[in-house]
N, C-alpha and C. Protein backbone atom coordinates (compact mmCIF):
# COMPACT_ATOMS: atom_id res chain seq x y z
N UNK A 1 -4.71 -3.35 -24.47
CA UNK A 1 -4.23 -4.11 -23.35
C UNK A 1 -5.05 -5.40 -23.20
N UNK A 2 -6.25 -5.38 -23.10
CA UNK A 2 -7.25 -6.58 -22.99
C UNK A 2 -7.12 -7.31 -23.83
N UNK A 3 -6.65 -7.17 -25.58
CA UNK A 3 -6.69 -7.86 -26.50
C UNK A 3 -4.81 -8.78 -26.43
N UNK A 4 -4.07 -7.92 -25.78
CA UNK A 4 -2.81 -8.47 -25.09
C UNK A 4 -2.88 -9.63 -24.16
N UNK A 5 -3.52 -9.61 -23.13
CA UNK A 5 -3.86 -10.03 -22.16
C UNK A 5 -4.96 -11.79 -22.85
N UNK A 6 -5.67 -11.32 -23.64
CA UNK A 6 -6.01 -12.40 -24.67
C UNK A 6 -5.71 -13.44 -25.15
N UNK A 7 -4.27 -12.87 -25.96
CA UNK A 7 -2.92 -13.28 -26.54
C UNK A 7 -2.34 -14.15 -25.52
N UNK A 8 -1.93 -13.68 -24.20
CA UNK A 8 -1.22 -14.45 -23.49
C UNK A 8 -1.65 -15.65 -23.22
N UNK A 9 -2.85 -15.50 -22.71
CA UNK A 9 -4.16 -16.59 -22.16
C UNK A 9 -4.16 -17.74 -23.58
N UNK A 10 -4.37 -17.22 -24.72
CA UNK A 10 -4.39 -18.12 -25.75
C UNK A 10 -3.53 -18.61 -25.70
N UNK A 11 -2.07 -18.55 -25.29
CA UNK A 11 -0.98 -18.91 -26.09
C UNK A 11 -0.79 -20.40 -25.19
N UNK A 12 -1.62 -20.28 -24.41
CA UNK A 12 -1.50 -21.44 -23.11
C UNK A 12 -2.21 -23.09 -23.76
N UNK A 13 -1.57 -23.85 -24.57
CA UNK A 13 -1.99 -25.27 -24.81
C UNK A 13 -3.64 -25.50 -23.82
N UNK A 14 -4.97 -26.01 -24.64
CA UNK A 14 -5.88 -26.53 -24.12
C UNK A 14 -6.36 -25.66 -23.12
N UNK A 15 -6.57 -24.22 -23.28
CA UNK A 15 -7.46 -23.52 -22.77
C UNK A 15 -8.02 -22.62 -23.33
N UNK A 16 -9.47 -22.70 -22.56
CA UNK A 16 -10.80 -21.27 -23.67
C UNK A 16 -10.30 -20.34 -23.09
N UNK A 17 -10.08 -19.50 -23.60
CA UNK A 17 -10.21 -17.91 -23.01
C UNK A 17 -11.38 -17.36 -24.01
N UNK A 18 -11.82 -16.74 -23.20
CA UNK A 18 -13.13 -15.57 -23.76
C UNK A 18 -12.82 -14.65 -23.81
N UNK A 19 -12.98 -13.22 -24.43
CA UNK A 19 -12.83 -12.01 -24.28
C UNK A 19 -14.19 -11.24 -23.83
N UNK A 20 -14.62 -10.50 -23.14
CA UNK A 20 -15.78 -9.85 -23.29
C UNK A 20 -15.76 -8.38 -23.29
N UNK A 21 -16.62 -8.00 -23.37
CA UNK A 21 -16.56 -6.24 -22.80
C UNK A 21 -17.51 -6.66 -21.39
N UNK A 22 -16.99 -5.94 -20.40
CA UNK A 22 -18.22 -5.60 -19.48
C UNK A 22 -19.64 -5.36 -19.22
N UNK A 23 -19.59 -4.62 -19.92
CA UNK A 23 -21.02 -4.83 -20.43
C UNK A 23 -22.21 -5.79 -21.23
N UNK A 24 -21.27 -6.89 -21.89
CA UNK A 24 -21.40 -7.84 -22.00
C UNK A 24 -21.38 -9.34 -21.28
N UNK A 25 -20.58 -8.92 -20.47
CA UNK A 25 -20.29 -10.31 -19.54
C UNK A 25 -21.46 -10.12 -18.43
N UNK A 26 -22.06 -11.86 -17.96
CA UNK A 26 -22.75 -11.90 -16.96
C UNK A 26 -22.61 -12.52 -16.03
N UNK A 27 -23.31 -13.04 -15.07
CA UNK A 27 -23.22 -13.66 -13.89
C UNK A 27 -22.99 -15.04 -13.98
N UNK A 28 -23.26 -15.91 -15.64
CA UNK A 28 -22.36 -17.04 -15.84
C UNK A 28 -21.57 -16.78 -16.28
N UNK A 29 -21.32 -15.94 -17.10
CA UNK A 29 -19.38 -16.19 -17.41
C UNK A 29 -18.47 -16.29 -16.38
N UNK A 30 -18.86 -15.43 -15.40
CA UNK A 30 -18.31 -14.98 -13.87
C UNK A 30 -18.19 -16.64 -12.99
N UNK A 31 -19.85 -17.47 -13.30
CA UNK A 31 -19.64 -18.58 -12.76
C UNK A 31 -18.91 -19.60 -13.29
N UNK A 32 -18.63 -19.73 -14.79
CA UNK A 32 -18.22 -20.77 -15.28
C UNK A 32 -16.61 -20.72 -15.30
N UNK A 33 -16.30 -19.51 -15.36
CA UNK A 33 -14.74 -19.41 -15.32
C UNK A 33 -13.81 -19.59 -14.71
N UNK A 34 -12.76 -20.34 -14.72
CA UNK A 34 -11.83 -20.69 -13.88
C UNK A 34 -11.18 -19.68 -13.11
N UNK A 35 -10.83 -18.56 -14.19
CA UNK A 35 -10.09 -17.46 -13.34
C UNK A 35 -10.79 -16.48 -14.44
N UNK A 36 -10.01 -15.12 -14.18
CA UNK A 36 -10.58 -13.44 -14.49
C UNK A 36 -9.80 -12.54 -14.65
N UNK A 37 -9.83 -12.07 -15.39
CA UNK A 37 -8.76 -11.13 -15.55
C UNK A 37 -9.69 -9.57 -16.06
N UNK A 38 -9.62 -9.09 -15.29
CA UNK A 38 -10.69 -7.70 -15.32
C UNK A 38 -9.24 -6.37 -15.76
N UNK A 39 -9.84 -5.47 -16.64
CA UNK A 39 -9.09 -4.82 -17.78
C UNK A 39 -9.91 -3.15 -17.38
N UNK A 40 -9.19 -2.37 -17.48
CA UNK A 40 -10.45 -1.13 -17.51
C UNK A 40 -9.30 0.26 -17.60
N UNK A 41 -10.29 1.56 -18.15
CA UNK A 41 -9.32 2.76 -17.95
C UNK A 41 -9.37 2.97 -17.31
N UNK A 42 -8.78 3.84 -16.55
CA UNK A 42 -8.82 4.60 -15.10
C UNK A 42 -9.54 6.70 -15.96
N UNK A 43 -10.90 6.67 -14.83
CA UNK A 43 -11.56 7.55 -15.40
C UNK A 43 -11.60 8.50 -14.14
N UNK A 44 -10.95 9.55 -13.82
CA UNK A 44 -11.50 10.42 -12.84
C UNK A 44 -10.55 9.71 -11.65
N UNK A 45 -9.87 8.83 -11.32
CA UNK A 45 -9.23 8.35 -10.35
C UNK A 45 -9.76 7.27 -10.01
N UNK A 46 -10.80 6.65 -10.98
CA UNK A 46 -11.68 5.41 -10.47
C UNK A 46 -11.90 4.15 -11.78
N UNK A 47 -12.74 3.20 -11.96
CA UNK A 47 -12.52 2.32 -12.89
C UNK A 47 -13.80 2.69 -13.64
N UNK A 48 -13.63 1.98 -14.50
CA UNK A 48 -15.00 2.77 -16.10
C UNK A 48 -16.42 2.19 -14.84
N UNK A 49 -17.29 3.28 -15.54
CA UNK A 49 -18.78 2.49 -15.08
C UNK A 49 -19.17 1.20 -15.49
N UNK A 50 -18.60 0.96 -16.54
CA UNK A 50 -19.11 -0.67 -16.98
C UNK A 50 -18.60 -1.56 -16.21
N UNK A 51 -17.39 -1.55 -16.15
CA UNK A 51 -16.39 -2.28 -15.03
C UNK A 51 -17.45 -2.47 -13.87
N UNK A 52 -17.75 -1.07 -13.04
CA UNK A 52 -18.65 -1.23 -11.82
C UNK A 52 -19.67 -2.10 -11.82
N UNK A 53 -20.66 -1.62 -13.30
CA UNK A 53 -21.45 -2.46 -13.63
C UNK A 53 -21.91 -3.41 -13.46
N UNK A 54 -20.75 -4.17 -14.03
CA UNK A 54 -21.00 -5.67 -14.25
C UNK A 54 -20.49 -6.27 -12.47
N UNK A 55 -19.45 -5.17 -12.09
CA UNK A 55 -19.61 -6.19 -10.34
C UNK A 55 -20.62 -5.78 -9.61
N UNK A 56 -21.84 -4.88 -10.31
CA UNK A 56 -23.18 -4.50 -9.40
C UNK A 56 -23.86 -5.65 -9.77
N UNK A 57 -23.71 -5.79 -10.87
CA UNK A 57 -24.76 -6.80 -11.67
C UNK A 57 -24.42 -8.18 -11.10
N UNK A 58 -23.38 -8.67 -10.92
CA UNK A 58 -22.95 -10.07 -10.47
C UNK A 58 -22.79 -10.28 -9.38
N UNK A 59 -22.63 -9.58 -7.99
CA UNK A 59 -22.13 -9.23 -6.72
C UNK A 59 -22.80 -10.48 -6.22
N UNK A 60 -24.47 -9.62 -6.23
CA UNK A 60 -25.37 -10.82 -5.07
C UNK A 60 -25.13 -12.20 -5.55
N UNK A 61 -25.27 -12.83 -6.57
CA UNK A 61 -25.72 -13.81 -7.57
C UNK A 61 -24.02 -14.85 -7.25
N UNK A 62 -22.78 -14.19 -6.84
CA UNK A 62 -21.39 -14.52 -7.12
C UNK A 62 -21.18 -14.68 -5.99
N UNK A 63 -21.85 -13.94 -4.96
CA UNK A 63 -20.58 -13.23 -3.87
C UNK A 63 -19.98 -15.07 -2.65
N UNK A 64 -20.75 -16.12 -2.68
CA UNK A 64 -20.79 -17.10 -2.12
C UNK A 64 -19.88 -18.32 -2.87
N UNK A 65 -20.40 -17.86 -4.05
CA UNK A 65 -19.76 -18.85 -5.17
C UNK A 65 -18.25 -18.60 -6.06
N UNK A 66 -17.70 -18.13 -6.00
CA UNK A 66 -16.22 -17.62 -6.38
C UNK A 66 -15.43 -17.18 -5.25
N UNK A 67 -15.49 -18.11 -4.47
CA UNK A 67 -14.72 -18.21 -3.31
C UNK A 67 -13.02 -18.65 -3.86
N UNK A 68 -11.96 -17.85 -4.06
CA UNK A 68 -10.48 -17.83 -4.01
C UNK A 68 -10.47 -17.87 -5.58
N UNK A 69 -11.56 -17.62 -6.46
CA UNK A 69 -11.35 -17.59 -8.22
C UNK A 69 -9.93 -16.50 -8.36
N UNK A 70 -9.34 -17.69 -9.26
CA UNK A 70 -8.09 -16.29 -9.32
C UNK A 70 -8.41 -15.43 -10.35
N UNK A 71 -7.86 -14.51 -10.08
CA UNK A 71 -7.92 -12.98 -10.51
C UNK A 71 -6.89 -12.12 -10.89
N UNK A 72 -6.73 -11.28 -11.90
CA UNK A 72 -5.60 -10.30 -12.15
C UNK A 72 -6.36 -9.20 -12.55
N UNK A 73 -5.82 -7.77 -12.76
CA UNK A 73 -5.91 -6.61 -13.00
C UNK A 73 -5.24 -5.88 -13.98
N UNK A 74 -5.79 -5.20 -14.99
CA UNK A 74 -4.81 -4.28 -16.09
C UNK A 74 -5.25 -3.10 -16.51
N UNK A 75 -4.87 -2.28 -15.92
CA UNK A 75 -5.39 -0.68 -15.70
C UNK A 75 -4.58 0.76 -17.06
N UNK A 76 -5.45 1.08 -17.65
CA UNK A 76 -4.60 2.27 -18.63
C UNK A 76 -5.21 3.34 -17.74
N UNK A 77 -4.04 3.82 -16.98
CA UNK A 77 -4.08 5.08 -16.36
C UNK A 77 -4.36 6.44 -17.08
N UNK A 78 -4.73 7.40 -16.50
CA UNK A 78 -4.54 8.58 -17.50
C UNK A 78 -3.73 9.47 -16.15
N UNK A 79 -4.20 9.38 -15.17
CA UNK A 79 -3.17 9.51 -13.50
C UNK A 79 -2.37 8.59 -13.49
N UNK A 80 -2.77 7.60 -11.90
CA UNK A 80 -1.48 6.74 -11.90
C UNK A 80 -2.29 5.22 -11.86
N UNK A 81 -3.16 5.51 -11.66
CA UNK A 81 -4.24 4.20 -11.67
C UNK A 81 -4.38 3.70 -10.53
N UNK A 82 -4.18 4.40 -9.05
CA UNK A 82 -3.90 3.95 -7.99
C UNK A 82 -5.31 4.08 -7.18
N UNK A 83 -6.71 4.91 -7.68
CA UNK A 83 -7.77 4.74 -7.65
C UNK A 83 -8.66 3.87 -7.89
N UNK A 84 -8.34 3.43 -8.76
CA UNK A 84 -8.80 2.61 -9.68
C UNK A 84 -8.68 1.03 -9.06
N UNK A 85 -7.42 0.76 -8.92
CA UNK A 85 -6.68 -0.15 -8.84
C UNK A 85 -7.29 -0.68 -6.81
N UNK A 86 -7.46 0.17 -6.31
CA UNK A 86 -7.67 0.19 -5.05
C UNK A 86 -9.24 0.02 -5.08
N UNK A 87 -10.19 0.44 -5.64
CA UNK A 87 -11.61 0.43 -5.61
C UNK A 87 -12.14 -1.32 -6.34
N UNK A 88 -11.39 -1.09 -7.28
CA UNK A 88 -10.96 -3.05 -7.87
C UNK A 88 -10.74 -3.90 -6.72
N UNK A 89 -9.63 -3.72 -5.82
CA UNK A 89 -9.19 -4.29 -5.12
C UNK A 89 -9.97 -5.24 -4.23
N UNK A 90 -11.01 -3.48 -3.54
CA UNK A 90 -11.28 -3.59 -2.47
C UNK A 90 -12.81 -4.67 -2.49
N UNK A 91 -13.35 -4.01 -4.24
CA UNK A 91 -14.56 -5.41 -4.48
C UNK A 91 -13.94 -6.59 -4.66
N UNK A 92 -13.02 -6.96 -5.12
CA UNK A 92 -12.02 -8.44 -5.05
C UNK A 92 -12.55 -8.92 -3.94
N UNK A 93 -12.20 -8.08 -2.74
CA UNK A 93 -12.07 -8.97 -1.08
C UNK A 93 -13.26 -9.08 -0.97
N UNK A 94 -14.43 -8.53 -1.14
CA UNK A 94 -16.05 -8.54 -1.31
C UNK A 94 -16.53 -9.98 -1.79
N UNK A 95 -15.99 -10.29 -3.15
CA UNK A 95 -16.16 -11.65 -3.84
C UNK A 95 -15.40 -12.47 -3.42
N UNK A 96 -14.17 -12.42 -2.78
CA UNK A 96 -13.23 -13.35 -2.04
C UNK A 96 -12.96 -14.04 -3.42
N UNK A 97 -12.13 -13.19 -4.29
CA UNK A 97 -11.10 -13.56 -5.29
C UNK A 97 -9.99 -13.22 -4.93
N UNK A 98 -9.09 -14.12 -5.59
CA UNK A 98 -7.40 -14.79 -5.44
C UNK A 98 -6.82 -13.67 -5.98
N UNK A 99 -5.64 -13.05 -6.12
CA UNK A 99 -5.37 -12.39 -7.06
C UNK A 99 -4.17 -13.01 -7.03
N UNK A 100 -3.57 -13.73 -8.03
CA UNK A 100 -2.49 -14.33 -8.25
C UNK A 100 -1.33 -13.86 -9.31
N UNK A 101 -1.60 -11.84 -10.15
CA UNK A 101 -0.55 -11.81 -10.05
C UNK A 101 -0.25 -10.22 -10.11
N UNK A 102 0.49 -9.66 -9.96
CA UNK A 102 1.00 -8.03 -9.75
C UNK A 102 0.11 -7.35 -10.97
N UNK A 103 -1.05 -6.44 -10.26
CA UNK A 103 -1.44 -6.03 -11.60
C UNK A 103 -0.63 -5.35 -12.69
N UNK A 104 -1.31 -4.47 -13.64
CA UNK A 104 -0.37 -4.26 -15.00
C UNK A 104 -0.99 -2.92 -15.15
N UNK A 105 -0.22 -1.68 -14.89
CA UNK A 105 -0.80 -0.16 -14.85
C UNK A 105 0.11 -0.03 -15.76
N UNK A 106 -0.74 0.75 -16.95
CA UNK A 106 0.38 1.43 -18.10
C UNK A 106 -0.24 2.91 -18.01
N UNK A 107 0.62 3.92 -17.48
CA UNK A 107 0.59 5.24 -16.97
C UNK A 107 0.94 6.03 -18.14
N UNK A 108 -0.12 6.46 -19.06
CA UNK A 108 0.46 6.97 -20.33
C UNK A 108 0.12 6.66 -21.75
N UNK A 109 0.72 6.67 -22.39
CA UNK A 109 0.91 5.91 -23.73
C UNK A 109 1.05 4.17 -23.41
N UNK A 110 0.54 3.37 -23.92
CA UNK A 110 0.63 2.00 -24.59
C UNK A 110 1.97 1.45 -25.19
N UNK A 111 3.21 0.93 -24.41
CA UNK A 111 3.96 0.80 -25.47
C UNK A 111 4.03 -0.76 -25.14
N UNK A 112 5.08 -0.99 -26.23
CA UNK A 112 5.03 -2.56 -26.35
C UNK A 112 5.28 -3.45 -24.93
N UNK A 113 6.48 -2.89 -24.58
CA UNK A 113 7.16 -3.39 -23.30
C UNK A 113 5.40 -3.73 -22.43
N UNK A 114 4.55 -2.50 -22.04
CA UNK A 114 2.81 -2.59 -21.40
C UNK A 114 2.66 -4.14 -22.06
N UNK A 115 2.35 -3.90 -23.18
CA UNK A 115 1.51 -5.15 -23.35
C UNK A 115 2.33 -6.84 -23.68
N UNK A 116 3.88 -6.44 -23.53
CA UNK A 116 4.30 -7.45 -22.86
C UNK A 116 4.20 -8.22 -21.76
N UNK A 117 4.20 -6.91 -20.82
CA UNK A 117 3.35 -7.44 -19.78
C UNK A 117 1.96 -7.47 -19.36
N UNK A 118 1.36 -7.73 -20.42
CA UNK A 118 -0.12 -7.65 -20.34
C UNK A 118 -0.46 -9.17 -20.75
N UNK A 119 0.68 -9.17 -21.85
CA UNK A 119 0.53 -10.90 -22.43
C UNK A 119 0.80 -11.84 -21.53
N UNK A 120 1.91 -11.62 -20.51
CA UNK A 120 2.56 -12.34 -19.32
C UNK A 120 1.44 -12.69 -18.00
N UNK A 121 0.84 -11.94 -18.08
CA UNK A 121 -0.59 -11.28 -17.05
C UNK A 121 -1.28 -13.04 -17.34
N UNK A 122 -1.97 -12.86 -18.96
CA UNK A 122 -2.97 -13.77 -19.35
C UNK A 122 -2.29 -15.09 -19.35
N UNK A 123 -1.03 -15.48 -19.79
CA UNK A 123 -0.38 -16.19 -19.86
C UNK A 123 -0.27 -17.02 -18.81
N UNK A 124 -0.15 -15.99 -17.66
CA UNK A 124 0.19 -16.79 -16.08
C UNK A 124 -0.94 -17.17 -15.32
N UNK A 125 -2.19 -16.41 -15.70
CA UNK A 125 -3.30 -16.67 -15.11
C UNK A 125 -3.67 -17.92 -15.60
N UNK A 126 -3.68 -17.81 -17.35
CA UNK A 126 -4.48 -19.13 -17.82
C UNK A 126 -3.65 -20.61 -17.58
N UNK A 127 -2.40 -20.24 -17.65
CA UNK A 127 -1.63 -21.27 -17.11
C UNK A 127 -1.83 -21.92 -16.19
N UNK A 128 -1.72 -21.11 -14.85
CA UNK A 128 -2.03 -21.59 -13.22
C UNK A 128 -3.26 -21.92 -13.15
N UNK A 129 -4.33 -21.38 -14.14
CA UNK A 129 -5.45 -22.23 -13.96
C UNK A 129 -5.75 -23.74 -15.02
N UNK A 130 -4.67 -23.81 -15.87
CA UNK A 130 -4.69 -24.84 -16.75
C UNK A 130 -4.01 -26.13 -15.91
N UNK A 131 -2.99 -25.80 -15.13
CA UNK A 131 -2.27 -26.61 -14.18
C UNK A 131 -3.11 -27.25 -12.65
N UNK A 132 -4.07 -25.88 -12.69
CA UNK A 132 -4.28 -26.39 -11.06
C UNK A 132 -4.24 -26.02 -10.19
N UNK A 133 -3.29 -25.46 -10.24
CA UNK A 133 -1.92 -24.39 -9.29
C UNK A 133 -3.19 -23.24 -8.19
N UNK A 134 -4.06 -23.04 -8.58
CA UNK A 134 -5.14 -21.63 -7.95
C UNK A 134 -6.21 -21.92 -7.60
């Protein structure tokens, strides 16, 4: 899904997209980026520890400075991802990020149609932030 979500973002004329793992990303990538698109499984009804991680790790350092950064969500459920998706959410409003578009829960198996809309996800984010628009 993340490597979908990639795809879309690339496909956008004159913009970087980065990929990271969580555990990799820090409190500048977080600052330098126009927008975000945060990716994770849904583990137990909640989002991976790395996921948490990295918004423990960036919280204090962010929480002033990414005021309305837009934001999207793309969740591989193994439930319905509605844990997950809600605990995401609720640190979003914490950092006072935008979320500018319907996240992307694939409940199951991975099929193409998912990461169609996973590509659409990156596509629209990197767009609206290539335009201005967020």
């Amino acid at each position: 899904m993340a490597q979908a979500v990639y795809e879309g973002a690339k496909a956008i004329e004159g913009v970087e997209v980065v990929l990271k793992k969580a555990a990799d990303a820090t409190l500048d990538d977080l600052l330098v980026c126009d927008g975000l698109a945060v990716g994770t499984p849904e583990n137990f009804g909640y989002m991976s520890g790395m996921l948490k991680d990295f918004f423990d790790r960036t919280y204090e350092g962010a929480k002033d400075r990414v005021f309305r950064k837009p934001f999207v969500v793309f969740i591989s459920a193994g439930n319905d991802g509605s844990g997950a998706l809600r605990a995401i959410e609720r640190i979003a409003l914490g950092y006072k990020f935008k979320t500018v578009f319907s996240p992307v829960i694939a409940k199951g198996k991975i099929t193409e149609a998912i990461l169609e809309k996973c590509r659409e996800l990156g596509g629209t984010l990197a767009g609206g932030c290539a335009m201005g628009i967020y």
